[in-house]
C-alpha atoms as a PDB file:
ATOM      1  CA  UNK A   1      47.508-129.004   1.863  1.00  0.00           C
ATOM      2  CA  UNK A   2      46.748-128.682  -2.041  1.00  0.00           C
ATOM      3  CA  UNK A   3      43.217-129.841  -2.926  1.00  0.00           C
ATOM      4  CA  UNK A   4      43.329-128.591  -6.186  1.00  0.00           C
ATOM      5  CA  UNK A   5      45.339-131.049  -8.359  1.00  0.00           C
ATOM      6  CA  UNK A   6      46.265-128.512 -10.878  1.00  0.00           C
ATOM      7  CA  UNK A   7      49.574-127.663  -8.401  1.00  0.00           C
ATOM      8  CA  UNK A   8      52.346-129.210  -6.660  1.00  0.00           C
ATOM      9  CA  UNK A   9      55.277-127.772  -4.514  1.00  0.00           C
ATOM     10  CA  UNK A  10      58.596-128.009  -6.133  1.00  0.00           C
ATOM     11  CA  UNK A  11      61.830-126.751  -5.551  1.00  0.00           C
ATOM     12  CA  UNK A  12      65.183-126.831  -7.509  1.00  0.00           C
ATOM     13  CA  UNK A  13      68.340-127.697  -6.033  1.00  0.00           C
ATOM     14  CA  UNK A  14      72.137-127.457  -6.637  1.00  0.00           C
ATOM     15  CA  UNK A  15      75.470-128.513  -5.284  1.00  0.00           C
ATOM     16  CA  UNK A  16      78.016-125.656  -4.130  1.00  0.00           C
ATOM     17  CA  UNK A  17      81.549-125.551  -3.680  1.00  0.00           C
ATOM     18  CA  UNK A  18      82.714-122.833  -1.672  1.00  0.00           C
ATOM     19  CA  UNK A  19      79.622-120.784  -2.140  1.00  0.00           C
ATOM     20  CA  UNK A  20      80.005-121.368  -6.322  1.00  0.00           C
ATOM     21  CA  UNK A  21      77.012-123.226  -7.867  1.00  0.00           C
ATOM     22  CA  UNK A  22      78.757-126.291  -9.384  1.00  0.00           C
ATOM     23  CA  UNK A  23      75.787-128.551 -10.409  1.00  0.00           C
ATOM     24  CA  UNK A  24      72.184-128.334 -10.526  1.00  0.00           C
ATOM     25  CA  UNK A  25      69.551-130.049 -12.885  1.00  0.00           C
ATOM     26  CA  UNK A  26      71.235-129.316 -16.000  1.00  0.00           C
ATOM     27  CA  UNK A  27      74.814-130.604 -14.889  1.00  0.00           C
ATOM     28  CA  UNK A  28      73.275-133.510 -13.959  1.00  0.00           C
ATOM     29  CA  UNK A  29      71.817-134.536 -16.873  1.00  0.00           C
ATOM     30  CA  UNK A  30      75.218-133.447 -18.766  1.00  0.00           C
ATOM     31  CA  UNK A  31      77.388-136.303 -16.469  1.00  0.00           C
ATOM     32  CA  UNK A  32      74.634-138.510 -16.862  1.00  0.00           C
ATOM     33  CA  UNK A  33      74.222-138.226 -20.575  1.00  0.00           C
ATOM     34  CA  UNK A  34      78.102-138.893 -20.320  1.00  0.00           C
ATOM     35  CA  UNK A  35      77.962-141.518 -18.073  1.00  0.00           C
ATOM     36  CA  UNK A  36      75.766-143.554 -19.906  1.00  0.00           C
ATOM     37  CA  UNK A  37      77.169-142.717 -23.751  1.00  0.00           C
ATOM     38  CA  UNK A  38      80.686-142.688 -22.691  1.00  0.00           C
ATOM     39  CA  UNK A  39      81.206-139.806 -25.536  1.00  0.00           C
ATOM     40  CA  UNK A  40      81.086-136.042 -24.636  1.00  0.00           C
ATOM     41  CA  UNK A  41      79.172-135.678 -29.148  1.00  0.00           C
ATOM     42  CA  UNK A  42      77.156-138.242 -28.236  1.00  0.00           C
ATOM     43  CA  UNK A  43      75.910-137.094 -24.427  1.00  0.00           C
ATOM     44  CA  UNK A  44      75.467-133.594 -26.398  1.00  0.00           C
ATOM     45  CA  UNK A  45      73.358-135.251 -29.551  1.00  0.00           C
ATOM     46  CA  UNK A  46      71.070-137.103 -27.036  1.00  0.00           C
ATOM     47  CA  UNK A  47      70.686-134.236 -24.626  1.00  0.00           C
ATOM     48  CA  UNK A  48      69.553-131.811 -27.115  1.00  0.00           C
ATOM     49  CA  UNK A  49      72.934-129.663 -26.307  1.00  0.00           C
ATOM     50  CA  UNK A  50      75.998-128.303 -28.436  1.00  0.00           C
ATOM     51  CA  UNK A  51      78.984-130.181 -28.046  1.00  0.00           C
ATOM     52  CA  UNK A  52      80.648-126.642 -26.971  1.00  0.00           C
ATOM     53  CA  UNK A  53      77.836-125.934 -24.454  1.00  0.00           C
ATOM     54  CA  UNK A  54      78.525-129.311 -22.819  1.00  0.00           C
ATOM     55  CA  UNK A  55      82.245-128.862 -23.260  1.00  0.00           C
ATOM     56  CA  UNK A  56      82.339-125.826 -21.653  1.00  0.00           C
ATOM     57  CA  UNK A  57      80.094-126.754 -19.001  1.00  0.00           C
ATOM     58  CA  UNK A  58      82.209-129.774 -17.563  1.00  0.00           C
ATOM     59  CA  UNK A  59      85.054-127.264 -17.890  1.00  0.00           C
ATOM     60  CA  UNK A  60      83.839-124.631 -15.465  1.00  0.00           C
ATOM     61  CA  UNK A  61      82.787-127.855 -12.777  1.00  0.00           C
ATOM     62  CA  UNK A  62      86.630-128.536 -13.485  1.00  0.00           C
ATOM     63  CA  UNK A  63      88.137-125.060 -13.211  1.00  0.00           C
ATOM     64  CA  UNK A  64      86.124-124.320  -9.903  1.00  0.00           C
ATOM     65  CA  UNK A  65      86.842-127.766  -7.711  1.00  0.00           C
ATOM     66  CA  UNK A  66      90.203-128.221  -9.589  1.00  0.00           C
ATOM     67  CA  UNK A  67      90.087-131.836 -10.087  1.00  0.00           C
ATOM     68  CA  UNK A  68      88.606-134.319 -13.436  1.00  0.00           C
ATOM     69  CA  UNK A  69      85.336-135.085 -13.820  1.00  0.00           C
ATOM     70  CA  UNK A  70      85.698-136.155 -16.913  1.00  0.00           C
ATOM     71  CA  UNK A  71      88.306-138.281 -18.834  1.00  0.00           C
ATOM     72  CA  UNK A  72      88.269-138.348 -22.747  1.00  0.00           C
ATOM     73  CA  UNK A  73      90.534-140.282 -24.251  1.00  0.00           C
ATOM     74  CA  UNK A  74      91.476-140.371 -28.212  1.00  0.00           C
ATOM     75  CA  UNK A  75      91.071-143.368 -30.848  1.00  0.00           C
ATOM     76  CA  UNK A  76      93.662-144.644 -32.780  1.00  0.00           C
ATOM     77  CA  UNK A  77      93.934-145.592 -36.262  1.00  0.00           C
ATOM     78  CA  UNK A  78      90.065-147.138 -36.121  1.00  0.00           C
ATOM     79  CA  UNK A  79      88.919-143.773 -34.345  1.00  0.00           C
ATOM     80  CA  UNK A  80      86.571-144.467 -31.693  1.00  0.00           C
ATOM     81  CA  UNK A  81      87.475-141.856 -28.970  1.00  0.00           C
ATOM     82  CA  UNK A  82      85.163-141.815 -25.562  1.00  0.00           C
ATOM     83  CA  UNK A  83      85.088-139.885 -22.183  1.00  0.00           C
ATOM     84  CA  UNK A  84      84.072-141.411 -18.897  1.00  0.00           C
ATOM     85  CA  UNK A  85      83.008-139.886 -15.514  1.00  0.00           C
ATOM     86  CA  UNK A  86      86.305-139.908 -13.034  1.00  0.00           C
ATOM     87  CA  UNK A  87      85.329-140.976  -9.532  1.00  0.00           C
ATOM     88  CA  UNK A  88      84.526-137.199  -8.901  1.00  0.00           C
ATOM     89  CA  UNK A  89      82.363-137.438 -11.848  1.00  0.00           C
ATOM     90  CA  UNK A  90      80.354-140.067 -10.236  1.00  0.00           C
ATOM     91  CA  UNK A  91      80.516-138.853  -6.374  1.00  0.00           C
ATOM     92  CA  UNK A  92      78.716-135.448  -7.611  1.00  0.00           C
ATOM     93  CA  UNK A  93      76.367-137.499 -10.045  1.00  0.00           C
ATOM     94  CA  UNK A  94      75.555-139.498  -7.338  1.00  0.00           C
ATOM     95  CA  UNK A  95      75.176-137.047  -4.805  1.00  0.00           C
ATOM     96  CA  UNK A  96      72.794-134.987  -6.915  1.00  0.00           C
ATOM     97  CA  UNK A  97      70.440-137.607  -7.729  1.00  0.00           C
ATOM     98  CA  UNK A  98      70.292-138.384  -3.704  1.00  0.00           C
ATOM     99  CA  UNK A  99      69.365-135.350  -3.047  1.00  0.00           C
ATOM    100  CA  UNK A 100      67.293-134.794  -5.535  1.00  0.00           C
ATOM    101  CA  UNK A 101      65.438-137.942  -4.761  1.00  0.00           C
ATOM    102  CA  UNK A 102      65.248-137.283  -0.972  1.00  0.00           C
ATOM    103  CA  UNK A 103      64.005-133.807  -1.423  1.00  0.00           C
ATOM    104  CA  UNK A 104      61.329-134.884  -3.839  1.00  0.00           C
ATOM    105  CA  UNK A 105      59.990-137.807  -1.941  1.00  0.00           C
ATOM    106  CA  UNK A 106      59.609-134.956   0.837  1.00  0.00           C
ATOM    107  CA  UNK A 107      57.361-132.903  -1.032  1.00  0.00           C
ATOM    108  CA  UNK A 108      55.066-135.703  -2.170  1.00  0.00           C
ATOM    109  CA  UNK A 109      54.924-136.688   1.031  1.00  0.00           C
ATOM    110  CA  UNK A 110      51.038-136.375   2.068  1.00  0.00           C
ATOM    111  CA  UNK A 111      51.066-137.271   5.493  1.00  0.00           C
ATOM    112  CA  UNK A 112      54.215-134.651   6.194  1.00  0.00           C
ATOM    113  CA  UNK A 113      51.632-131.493   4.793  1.00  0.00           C
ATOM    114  CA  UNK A 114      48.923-133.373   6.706  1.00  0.00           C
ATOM    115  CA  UNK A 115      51.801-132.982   9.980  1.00  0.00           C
ATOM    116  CA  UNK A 116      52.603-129.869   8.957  1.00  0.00           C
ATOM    117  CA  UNK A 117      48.916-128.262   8.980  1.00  0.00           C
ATOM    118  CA  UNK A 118      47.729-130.128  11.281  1.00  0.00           C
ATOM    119  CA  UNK A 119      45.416-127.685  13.498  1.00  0.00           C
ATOM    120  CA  UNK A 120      45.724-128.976  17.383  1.00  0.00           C
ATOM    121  CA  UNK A 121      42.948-127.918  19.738  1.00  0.00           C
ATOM    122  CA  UNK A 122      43.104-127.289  23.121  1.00  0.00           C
ATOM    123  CA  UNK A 123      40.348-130.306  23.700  1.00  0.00           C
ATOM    124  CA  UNK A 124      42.733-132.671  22.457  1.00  0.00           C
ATOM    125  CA  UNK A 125      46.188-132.224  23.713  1.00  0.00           C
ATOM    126  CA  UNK A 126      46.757-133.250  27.376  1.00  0.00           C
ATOM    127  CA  UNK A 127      49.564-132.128  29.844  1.00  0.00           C
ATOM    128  CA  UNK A 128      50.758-134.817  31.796  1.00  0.00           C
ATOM    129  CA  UNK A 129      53.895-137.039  33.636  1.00  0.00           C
ATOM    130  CA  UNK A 130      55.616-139.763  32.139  1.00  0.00           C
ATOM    131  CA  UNK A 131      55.066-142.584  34.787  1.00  0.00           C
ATOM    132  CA  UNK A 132      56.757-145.501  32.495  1.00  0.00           C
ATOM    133  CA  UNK A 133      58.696-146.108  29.520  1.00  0.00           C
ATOM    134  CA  UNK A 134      58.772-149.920  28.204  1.00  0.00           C
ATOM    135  CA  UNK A 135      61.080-150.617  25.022  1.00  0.00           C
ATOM    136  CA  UNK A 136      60.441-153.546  23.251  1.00  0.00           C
ATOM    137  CA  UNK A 137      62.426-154.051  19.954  1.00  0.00           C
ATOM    138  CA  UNK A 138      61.854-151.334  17.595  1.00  0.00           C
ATOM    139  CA  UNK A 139      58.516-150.130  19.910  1.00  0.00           C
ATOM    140  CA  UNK A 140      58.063-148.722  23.151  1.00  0.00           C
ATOM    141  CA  UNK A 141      55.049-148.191  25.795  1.00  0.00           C
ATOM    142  CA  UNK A 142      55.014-144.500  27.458  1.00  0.00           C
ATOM    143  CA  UNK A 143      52.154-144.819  30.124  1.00  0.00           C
ATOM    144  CA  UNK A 144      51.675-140.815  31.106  1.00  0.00           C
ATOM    145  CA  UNK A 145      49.765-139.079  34.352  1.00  0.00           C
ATOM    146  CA  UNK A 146      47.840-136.686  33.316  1.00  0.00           C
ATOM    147  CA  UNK A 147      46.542-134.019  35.273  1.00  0.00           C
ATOM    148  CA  UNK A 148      42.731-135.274  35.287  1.00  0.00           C
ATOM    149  CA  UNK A 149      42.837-138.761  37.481  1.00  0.00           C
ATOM    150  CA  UNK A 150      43.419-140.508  34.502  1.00  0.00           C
ATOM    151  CA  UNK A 151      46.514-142.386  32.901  1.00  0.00           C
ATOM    152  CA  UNK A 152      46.903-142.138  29.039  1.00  0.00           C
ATOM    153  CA  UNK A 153      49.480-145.082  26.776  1.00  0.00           C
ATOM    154  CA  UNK A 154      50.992-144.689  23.682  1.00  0.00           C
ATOM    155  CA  UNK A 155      52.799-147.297  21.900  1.00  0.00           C
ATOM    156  CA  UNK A 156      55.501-145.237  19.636  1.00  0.00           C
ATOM    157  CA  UNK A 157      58.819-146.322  18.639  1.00  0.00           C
ATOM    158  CA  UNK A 158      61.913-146.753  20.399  1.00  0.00           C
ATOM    159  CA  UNK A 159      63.693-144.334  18.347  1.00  0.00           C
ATOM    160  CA  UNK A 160      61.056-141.494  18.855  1.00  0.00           C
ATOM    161  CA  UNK A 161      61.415-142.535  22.915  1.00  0.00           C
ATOM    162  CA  UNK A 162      64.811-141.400  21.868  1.00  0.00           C
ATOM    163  CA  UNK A 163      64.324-138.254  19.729  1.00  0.00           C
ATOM    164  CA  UNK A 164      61.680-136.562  22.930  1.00  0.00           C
ATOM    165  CA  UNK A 165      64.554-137.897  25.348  1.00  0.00           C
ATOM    166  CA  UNK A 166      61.612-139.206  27.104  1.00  0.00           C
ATOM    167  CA  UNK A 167      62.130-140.135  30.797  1.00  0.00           C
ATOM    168  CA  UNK A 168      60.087-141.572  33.934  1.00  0.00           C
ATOM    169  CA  UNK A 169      58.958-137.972  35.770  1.00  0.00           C
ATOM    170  CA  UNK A 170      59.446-135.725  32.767  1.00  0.00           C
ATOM    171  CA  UNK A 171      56.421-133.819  31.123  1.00  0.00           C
ATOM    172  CA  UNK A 172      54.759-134.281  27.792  1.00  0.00           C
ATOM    173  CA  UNK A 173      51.280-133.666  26.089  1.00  0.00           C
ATOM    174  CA  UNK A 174      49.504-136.270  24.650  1.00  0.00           C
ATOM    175  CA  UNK A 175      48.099-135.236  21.798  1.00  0.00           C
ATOM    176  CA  UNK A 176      45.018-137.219  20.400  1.00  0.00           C
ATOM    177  CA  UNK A 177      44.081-137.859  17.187  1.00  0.00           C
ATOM    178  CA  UNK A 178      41.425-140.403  15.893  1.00  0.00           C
ATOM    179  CA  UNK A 179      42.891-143.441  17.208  1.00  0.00           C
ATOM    180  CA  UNK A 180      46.421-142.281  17.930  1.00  0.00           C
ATOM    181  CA  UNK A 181      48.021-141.085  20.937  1.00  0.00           C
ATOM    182  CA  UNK A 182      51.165-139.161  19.699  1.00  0.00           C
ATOM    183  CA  UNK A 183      53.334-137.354  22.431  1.00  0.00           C
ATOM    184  CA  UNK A 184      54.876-133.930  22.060  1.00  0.00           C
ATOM    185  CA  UNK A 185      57.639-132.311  24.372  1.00  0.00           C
END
């Protein structure tokens, strides 16, 4: 899709609770800052942020979900306060950084833009029957009529026999490509 290397897509995310943003980029880095310094000055001093900013921040996660994400706890005579991430904390860390790592490893993807644009012809997609359907472990065999006398096979995997719902009689096109045989429904 992008030949010239001078661009990427990208995309920005966030989590929402009851149509509020709650956490995006940002928030992220603020509980993980946290997370890993176990001090709100210190998360603030290595993030580049105010203590306030950060402070105020965590609040307004807080105020909007109404539960701790954050437990700070005092020192005593030696000082040595600290904050932690409360198992809310964590969850929303956590869920952030999955999705942000799912949706990025889909736009970096090369062979999903290559899916995506691919350009199918008319010479090489064929209409046609399914006469069998063979599983074998994690593979399966699709052997399919197709309207010239011919019979095409593909070997896919079970679990795409699955997602088509493929069955003996039903019809599919067997689309071509180099050495593939892919089937569409």
């Amino acid at each position: 899709m992008f030949t010239d290397k001078k661009h990427k897509p990208s995309a920005r995310i966030w989590i929402e609770y009851r149509g509020q943003p709650l956490i995006g980029k940002g928030g992220a880095k603020i509980l993980e800052a946290v997370n890993k310094e176990n001090s709100l000055s210190k998360a603030a001093e290595t993030i580049g942020m105010s203590y306030r900013y950060l402070w105020n921040y965590i609040q307004k996660i807080e105020n909007t979900i109404g539960e701790s994400i954050v437990d700070t706890y005092k020192g005593g005579k030696s000082g040595g306060g600290g904050a932690k991430l409360t198992a809310v904390g964590k969850s929303l860390l956590e869920e952030y950084k999955r999705l942000e790592d799912c949706l990025s490893r889909f736009l970096s993807d090369p062979e999903y833009w290559e899916a995506v644009s691919l350009k199918i012809s008319a010479r090489n997609q064929l209409k046609g029957k399914v006469l069998s359907v063979e599983t074998d472990g994690i593979t399966a065999k699709v052997k399919i009529e197709i309207k010239a006398p011919a019979v095409i096979t593909s070997v896919i995997t079970k679990e795409a026999v699955e997602d088509l719902g493929l069955k003996v009689g039903g019809e599919v096109s067997a689309v071509v490509k180099a050495t593939e045989v892919m089937i569409s429904k």
